[in-house]
N, C-alpha and C. Protein backbone atom coordinates (compact mmCIF):
# COMPACT_ATOMS: atom_id res chain seq x y z
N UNK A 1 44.65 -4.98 -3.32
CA UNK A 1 43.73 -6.04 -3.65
C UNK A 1 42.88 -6.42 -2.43
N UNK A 2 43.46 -6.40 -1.28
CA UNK A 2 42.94 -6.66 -0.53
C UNK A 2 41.85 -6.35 0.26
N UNK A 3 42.32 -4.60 0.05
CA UNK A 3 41.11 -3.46 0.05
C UNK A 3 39.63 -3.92 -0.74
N UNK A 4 39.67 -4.20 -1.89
CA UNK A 4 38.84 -4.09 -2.90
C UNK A 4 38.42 -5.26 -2.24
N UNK A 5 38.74 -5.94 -1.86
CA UNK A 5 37.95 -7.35 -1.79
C UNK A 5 36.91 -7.06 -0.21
N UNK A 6 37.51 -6.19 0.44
CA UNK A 6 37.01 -6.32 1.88
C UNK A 6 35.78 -5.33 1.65
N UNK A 7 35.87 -4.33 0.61
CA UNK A 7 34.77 -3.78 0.37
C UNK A 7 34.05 -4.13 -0.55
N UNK A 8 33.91 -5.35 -1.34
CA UNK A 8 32.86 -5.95 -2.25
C UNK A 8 32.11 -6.60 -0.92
N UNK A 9 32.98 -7.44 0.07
CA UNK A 9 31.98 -8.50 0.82
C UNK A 9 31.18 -7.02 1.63
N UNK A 10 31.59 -6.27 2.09
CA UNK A 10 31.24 -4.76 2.71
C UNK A 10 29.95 -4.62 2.41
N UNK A 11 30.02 -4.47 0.91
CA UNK A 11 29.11 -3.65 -0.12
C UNK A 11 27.75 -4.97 0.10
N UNK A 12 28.11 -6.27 -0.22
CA UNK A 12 27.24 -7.12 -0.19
C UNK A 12 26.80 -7.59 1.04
N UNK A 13 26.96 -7.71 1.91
CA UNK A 13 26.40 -7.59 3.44
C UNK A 13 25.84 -6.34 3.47
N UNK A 14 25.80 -4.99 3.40
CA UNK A 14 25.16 -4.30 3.68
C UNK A 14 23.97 -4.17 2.55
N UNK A 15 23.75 -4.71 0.88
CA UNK A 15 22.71 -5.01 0.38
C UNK A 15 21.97 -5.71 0.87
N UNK A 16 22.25 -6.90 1.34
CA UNK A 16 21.46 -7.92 1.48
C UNK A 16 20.51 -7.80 3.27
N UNK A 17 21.52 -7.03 4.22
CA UNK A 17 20.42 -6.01 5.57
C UNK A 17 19.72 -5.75 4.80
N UNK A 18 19.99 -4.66 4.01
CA UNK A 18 18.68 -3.62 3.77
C UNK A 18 17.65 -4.24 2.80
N UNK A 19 18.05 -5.58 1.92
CA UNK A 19 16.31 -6.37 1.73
C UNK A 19 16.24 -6.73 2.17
N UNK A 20 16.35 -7.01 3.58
CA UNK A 20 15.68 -8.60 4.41
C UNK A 20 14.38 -8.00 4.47
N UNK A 21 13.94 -9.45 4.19
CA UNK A 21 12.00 -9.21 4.10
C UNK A 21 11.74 -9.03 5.68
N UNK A 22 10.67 -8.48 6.12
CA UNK A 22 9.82 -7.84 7.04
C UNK A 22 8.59 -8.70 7.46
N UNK A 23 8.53 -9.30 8.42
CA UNK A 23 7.31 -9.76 8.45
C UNK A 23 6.12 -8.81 9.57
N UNK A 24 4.80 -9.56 9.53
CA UNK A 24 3.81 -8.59 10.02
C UNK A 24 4.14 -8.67 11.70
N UNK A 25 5.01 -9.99 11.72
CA UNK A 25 5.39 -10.24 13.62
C UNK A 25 6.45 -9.03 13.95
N UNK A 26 7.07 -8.76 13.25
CA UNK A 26 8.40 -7.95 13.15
C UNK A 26 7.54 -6.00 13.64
N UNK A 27 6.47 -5.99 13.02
CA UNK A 27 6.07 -4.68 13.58
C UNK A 27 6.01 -4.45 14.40
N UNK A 28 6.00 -2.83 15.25
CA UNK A 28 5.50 -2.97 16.31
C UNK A 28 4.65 -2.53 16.61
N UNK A 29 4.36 -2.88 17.99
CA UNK A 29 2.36 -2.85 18.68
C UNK A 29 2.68 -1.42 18.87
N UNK A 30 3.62 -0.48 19.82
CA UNK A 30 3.64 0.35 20.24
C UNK A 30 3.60 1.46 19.10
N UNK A 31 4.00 3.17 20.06
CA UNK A 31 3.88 3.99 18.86
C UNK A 31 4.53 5.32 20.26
N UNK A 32 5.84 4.87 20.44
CA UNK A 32 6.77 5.04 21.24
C UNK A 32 7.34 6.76 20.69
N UNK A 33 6.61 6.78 19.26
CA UNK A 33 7.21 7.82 18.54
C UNK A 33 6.40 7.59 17.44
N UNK A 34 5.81 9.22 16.81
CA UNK A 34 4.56 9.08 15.62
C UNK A 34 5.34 8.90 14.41
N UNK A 35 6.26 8.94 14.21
CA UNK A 35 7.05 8.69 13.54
C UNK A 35 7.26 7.27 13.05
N UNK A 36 6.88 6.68 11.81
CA UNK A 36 7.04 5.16 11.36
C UNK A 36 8.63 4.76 11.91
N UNK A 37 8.51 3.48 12.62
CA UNK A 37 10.32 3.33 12.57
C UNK A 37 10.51 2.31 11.07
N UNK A 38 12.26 1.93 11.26
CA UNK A 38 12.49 1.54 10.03
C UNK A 38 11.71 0.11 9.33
N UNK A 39 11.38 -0.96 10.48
CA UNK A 39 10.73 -1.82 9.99
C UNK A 39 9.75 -1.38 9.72
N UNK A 40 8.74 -0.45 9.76
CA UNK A 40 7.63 -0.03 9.14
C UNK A 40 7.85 0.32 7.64
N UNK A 41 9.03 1.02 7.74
CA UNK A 41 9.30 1.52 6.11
C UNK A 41 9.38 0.36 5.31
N UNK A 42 10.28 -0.76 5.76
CA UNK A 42 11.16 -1.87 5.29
C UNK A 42 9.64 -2.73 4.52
N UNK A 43 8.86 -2.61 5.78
CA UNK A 43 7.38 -3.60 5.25
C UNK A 43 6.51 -3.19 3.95
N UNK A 44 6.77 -1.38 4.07
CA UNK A 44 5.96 -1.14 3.22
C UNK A 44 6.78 -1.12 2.08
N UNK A 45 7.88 -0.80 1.88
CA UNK A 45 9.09 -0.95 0.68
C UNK A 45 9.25 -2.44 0.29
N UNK A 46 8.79 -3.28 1.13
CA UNK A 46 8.97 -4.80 0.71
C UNK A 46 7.41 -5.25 -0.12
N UNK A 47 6.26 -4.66 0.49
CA UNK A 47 4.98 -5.31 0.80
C UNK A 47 4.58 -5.27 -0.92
N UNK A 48 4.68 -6.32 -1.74
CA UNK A 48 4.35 -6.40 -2.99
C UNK A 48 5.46 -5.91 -3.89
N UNK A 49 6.45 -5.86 -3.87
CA UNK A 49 7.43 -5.26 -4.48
C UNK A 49 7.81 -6.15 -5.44
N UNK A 50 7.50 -7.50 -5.66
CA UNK A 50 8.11 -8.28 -6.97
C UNK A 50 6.57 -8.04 -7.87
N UNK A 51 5.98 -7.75 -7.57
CA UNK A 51 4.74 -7.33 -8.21
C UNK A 51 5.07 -6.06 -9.49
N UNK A 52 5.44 -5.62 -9.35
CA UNK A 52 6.45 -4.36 -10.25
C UNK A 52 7.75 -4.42 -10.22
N UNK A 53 8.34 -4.30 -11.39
CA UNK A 53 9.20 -4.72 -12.38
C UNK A 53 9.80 -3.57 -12.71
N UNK A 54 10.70 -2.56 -12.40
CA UNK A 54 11.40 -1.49 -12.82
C UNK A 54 11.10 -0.83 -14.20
N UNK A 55 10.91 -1.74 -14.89
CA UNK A 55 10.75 -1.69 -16.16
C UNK A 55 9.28 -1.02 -16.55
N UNK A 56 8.52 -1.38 -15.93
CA UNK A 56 6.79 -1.12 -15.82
C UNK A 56 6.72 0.34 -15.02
N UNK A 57 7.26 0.36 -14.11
CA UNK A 57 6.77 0.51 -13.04
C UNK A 57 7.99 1.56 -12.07
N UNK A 58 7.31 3.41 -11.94
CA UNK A 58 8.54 3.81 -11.20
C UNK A 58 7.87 4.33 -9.85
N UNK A 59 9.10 3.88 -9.08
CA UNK A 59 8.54 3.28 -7.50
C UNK A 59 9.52 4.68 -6.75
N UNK A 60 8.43 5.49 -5.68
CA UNK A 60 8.95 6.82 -5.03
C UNK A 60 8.28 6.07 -3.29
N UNK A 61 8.94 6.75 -2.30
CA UNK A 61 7.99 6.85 -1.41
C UNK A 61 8.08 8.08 -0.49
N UNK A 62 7.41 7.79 0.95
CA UNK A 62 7.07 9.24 1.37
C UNK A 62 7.17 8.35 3.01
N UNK A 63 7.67 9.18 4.25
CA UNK A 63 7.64 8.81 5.33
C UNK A 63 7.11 10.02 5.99
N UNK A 64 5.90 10.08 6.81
CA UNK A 64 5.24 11.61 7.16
C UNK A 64 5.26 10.51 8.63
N UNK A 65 4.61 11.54 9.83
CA UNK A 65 3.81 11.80 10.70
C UNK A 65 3.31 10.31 10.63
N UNK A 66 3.19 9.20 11.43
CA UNK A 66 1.86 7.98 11.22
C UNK A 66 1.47 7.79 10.14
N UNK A 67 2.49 7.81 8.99
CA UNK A 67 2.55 6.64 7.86
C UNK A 67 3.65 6.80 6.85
N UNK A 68 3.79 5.48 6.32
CA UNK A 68 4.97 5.01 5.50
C UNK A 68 4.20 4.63 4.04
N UNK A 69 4.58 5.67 3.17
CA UNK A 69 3.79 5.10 2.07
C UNK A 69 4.47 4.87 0.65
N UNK A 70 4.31 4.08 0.11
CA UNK A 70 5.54 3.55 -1.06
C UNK A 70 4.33 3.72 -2.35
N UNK A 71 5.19 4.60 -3.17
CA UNK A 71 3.96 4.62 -4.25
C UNK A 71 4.43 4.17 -5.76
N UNK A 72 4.27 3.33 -6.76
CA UNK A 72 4.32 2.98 -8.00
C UNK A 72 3.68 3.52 -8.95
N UNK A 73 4.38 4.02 -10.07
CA UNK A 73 3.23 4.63 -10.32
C UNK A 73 4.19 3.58 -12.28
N UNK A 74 2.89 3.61 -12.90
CA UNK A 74 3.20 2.63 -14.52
C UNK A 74 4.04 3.51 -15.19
N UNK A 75 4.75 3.22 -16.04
CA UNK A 75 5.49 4.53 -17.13
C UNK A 75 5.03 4.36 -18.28
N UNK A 76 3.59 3.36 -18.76
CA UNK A 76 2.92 3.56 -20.09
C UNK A 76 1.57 3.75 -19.97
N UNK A 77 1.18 3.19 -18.94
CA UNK A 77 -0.83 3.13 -18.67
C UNK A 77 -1.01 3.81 -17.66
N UNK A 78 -1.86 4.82 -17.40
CA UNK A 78 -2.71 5.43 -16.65
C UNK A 78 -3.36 4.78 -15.30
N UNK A 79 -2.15 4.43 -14.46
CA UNK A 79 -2.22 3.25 -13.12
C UNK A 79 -0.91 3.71 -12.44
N UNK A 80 -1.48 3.99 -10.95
CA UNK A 80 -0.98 3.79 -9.61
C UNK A 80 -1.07 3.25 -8.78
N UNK A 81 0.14 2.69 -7.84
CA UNK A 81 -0.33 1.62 -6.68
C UNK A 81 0.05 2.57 -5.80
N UNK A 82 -0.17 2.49 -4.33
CA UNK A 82 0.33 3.10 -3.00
C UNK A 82 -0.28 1.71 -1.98
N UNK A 83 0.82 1.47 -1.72
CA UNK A 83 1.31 0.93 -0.24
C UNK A 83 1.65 1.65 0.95
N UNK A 84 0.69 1.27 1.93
CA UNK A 84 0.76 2.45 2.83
C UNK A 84 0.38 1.55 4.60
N UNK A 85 1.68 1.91 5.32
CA UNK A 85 1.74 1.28 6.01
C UNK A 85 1.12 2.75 7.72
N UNK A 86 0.13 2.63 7.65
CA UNK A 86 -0.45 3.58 8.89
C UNK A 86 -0.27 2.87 10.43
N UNK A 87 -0.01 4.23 11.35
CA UNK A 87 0.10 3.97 12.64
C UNK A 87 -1.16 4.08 12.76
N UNK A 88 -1.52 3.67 14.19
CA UNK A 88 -2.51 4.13 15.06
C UNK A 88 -2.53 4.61 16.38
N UNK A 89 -1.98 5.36 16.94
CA UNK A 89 -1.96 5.25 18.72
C UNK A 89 -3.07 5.86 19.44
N UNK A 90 -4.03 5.75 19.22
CA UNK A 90 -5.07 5.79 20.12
C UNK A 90 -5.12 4.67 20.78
N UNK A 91 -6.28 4.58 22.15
CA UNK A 91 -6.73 3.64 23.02
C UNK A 91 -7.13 2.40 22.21
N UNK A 92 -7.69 2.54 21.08
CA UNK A 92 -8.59 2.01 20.04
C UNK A 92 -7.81 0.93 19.12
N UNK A 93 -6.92 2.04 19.01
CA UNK A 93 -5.62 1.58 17.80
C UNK A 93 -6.54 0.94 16.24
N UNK A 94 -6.51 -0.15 15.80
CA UNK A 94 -6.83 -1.09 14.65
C UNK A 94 -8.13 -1.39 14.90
N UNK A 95 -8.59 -1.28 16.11
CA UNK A 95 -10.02 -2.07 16.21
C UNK A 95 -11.35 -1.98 15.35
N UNK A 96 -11.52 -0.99 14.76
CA UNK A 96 -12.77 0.02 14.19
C UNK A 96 -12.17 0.21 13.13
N UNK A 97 -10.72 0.09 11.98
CA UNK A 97 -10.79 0.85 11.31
C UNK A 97 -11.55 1.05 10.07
N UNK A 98 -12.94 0.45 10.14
CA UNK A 98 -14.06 0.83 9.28
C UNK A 98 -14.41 2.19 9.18
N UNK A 99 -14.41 2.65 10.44
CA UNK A 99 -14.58 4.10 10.39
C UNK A 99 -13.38 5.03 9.98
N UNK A 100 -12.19 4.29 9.86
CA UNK A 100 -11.19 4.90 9.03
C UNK A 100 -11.69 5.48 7.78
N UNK A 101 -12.77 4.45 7.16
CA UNK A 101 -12.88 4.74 5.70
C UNK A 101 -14.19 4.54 5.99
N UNK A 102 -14.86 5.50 6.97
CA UNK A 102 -15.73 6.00 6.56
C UNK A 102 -16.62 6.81 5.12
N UNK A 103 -17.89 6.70 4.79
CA UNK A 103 -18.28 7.21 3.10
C UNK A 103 -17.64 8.89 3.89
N UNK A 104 -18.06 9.42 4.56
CA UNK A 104 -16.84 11.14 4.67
C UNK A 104 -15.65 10.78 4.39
N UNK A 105 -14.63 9.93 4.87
CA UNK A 105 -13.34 9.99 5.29
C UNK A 105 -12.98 9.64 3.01
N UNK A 106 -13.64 8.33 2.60
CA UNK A 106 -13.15 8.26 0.92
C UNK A 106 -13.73 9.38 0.18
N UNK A 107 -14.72 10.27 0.75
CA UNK A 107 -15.29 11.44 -0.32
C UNK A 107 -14.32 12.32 0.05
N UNK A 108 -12.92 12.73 1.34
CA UNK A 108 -11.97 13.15 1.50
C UNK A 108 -11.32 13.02 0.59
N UNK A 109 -10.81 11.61 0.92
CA UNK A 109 -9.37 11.01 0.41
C UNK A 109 -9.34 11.26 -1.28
N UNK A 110 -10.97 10.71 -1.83
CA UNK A 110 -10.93 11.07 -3.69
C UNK A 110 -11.21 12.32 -3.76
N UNK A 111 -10.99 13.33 -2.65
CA UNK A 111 -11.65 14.61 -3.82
C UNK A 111 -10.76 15.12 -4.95
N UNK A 112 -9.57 15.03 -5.11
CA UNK A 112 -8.94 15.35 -6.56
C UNK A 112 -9.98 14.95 -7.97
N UNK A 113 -10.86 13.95 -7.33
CA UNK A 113 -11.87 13.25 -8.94
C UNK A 113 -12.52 14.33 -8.76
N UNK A 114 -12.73 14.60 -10.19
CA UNK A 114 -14.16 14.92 -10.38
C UNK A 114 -15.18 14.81 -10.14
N UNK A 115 -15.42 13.49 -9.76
CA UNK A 115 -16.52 12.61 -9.39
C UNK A 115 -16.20 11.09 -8.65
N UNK A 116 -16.70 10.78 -7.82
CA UNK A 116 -16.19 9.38 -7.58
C UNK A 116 -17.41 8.78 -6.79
N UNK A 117 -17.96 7.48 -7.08
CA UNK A 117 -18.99 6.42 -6.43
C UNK A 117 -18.35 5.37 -6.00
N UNK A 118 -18.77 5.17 -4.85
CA UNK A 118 -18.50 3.73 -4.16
C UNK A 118 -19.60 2.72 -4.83
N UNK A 119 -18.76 1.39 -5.27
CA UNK A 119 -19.43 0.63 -6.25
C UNK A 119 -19.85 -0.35 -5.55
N UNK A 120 -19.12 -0.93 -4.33
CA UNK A 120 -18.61 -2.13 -3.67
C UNK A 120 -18.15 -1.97 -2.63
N UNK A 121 -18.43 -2.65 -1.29
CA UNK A 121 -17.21 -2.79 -0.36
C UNK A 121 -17.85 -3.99 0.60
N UNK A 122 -16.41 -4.68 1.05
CA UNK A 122 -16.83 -5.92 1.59
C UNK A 122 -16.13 -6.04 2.39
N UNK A 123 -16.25 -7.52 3.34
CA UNK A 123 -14.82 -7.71 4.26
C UNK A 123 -14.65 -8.77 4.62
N UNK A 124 -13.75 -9.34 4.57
CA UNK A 124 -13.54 -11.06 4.59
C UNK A 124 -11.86 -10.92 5.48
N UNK A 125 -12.86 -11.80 6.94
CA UNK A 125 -11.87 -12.26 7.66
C UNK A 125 -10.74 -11.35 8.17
N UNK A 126 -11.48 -9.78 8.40
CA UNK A 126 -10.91 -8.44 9.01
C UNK A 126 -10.32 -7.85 7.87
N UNK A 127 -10.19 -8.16 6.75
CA UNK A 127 -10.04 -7.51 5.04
C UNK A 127 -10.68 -6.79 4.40
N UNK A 128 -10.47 -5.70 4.85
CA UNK A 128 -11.98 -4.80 4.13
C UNK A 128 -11.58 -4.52 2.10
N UNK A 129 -12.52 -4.41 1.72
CA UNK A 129 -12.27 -4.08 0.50
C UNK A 129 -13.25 -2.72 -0.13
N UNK A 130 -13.14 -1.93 -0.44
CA UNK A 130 -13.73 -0.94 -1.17
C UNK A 130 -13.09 -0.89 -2.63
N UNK A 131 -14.32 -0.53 -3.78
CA UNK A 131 -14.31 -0.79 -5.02
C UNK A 131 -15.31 0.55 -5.29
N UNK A 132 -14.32 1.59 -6.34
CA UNK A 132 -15.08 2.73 -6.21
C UNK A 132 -14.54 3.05 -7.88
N UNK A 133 -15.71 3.90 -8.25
CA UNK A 133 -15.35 4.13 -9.81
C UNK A 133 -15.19 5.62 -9.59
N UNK A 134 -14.17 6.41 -10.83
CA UNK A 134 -14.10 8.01 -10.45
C UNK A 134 -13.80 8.65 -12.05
N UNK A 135 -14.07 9.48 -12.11
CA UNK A 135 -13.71 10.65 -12.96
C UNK A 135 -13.23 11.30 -12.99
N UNK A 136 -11.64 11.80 -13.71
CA UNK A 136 -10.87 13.22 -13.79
C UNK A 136 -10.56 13.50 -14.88
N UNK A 137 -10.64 14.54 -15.41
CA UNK A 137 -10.74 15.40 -16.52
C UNK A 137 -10.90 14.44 -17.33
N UNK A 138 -12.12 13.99 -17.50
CA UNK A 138 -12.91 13.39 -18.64
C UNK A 138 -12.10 11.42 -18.70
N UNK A 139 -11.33 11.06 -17.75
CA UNK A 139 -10.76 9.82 -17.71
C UNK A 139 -11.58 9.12 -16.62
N UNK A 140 -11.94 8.00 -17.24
CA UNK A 140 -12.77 6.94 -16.13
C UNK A 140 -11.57 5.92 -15.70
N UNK A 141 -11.39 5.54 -13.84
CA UNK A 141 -11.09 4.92 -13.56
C UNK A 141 -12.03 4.10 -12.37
N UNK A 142 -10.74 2.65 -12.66
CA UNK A 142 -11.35 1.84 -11.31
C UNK A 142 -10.71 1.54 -9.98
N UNK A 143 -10.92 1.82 -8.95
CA UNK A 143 -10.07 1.86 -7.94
C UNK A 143 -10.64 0.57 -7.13
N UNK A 144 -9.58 0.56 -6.50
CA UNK A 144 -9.96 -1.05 -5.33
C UNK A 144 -8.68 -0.62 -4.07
N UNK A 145 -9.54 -0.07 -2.99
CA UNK A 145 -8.76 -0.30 -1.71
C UNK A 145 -8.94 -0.97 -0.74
N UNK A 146 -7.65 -1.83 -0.29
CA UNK A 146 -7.78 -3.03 1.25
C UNK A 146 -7.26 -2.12 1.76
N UNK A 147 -7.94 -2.69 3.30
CA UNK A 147 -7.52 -1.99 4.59
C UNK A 147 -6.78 -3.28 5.27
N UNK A 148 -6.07 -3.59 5.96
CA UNK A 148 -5.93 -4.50 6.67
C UNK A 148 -5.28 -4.55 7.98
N UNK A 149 -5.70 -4.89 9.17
CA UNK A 149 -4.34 -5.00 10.77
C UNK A 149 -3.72 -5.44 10.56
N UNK A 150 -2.21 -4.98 10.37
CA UNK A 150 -1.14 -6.03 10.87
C UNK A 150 -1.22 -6.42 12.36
N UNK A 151 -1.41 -5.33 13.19
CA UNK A 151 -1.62 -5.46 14.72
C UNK A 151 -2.34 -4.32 15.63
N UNK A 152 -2.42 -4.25 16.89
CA UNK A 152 -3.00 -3.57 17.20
C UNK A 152 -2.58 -1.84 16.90
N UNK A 153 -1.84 -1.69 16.80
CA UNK A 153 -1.05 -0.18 16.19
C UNK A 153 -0.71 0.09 14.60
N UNK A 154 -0.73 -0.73 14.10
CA UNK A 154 -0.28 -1.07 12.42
C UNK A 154 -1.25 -1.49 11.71
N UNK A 155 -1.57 -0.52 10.20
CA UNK A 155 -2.78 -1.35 9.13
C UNK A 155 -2.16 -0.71 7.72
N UNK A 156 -2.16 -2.28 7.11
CA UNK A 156 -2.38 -1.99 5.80
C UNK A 156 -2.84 -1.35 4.70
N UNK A 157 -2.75 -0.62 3.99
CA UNK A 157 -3.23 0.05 2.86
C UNK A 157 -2.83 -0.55 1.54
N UNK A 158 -3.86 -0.90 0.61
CA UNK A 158 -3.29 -1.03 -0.63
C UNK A 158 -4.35 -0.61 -1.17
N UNK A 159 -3.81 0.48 -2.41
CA UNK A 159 -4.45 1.04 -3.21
C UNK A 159 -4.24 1.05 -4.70
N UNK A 160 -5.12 0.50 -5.45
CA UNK A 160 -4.53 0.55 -7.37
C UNK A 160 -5.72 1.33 -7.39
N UNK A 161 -5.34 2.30 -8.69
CA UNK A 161 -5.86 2.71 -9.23
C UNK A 161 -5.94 2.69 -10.81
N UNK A 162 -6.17 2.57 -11.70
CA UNK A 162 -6.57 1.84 -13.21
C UNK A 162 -7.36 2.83 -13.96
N UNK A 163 -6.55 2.95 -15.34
CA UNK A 163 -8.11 3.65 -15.97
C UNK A 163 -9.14 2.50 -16.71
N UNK A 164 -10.30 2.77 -16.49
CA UNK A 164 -11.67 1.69 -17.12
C UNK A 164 -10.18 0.75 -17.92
N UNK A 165 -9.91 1.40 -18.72
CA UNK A 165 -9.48 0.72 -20.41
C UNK A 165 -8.47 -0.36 -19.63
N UNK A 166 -8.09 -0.14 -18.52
CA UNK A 166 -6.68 -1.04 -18.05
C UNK A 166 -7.70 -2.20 -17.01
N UNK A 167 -8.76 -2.47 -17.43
CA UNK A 167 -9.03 -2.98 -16.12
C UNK A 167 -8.71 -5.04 -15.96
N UNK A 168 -8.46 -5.40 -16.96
CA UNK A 168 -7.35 -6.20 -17.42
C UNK A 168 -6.31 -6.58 -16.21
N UNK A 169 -5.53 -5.44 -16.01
CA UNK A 169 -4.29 -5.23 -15.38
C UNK A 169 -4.69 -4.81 -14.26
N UNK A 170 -5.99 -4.49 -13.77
CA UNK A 170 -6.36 -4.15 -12.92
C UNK A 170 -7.21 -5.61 -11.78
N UNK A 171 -7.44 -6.31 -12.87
CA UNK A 171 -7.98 -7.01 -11.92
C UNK A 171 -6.44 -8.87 -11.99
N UNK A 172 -5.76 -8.44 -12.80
CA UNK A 172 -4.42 -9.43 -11.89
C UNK A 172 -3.91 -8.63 -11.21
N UNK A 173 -3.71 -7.36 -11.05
CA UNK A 173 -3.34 -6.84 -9.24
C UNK A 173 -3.58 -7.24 -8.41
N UNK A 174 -4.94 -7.13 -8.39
CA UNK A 174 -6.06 -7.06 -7.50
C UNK A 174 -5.55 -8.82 -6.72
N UNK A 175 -5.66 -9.43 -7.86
CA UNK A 175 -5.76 -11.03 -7.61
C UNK A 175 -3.82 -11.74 -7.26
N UNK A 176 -2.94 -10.67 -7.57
CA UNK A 176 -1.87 -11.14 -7.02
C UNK A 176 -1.54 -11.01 -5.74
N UNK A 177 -2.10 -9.44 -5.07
CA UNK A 177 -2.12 -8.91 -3.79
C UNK A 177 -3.33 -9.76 -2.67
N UNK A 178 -4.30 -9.49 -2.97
CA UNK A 178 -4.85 -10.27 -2.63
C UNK A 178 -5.81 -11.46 -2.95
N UNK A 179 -5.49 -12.46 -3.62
CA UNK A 179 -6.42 -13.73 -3.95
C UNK A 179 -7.33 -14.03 -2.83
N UNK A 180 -7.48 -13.82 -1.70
CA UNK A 180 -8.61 -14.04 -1.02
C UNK A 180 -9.47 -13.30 -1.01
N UNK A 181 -9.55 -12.01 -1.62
CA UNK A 181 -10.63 -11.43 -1.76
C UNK A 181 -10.53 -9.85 -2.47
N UNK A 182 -10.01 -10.19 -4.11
CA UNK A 182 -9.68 -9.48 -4.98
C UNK A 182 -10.51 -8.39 -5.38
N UNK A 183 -11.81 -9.12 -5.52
CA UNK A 183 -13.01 -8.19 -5.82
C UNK A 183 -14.08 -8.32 -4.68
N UNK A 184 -15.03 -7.67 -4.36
CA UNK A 184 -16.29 -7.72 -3.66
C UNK A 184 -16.93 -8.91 -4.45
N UNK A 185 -18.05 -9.84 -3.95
CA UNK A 185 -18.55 -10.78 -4.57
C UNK A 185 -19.81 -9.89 -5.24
């Protein structure tokens, strides 16, 4: 009995480490190694996560080279999220990353579309927003990506993607993640 008991409290101390929420102070500046460490993962595995519901929503991720990326993808509507937590170690780090998403760098990133136009993009208070419409095999969607610094080595990614017909669900994403600046004005 005694056993069993020392490994329930076991079992529940070691759940409750591995959700402790992550904050943006908790990152780090450096990049000691290109390799995301674990609070990077932890942030991006945390960063919107009551936002999707198991039930809705099946959640994979990916740890490469200078980024941590957690991806959702719906199990009835034609919608993906990716949370994506990028290094930077250049001299530069976060400063510029407009030119991250440079119009070359998103005609990269969408070429799987068929087609894709930048509709929108704005930036409020170092928040960039891009709002781009695309085409694949005959399906119209709406996409909306933030960029954001956590710090000088660390930036945010959030990406939904929606088809037209979902845009409903597309724009309380938009407005749960970020309410300060959901859409381009």
């Amino acid at each position: 009995m005694k056993k069993i008991y020392i490994f329930i409290v076991l079992t529940l101390l070691f759940s409750a480490c591995s959700t402790q929420s992550v904050s943006k102070s908790d990152l780090s500046t450096s990049c000691e190694s290109l390799q995301p460490t674990e609070t990077d993962i932890q942030y991006a595995l945390n960063y919107g996560k009551d936002l999707f519901t198991d039930v809705n929503w099946i959640r994979s991720y990916t740890v490469k080279e200078l980024q941590a990326t957690v991806s959702w993808t719906h199990r009835t509507a034609p919608a993906i999220a990716d949370v994506t937590v990028f290094m930077f170690c250049d001299e530069t780090g976060t400063e510029n990353i407009s030119h991250f998403y440079s119009d070359e760098a998103l005609q990269t990133m969408f070429q799987g579309y068929d087609h894709t136009n930048l509709s929108a993009s704005c930036d409020k208070n170092g928040l960039l927003l891009y709002e781009l419409e695309a085409v694949k095999e005959n399906q119209e969607y709406n996409i909306r990506l933030w960029a954001e610094p956590l710090n000088k080595s660390r930036m945010l990614s959030v990406l939904l993607t929606f088809s037209k017909d979902e845009s409903t669900l597309l724009k309380k994403y938009s407005q749960d993640f970020f309410p300060q600046l959901a859409s381009c004005p």
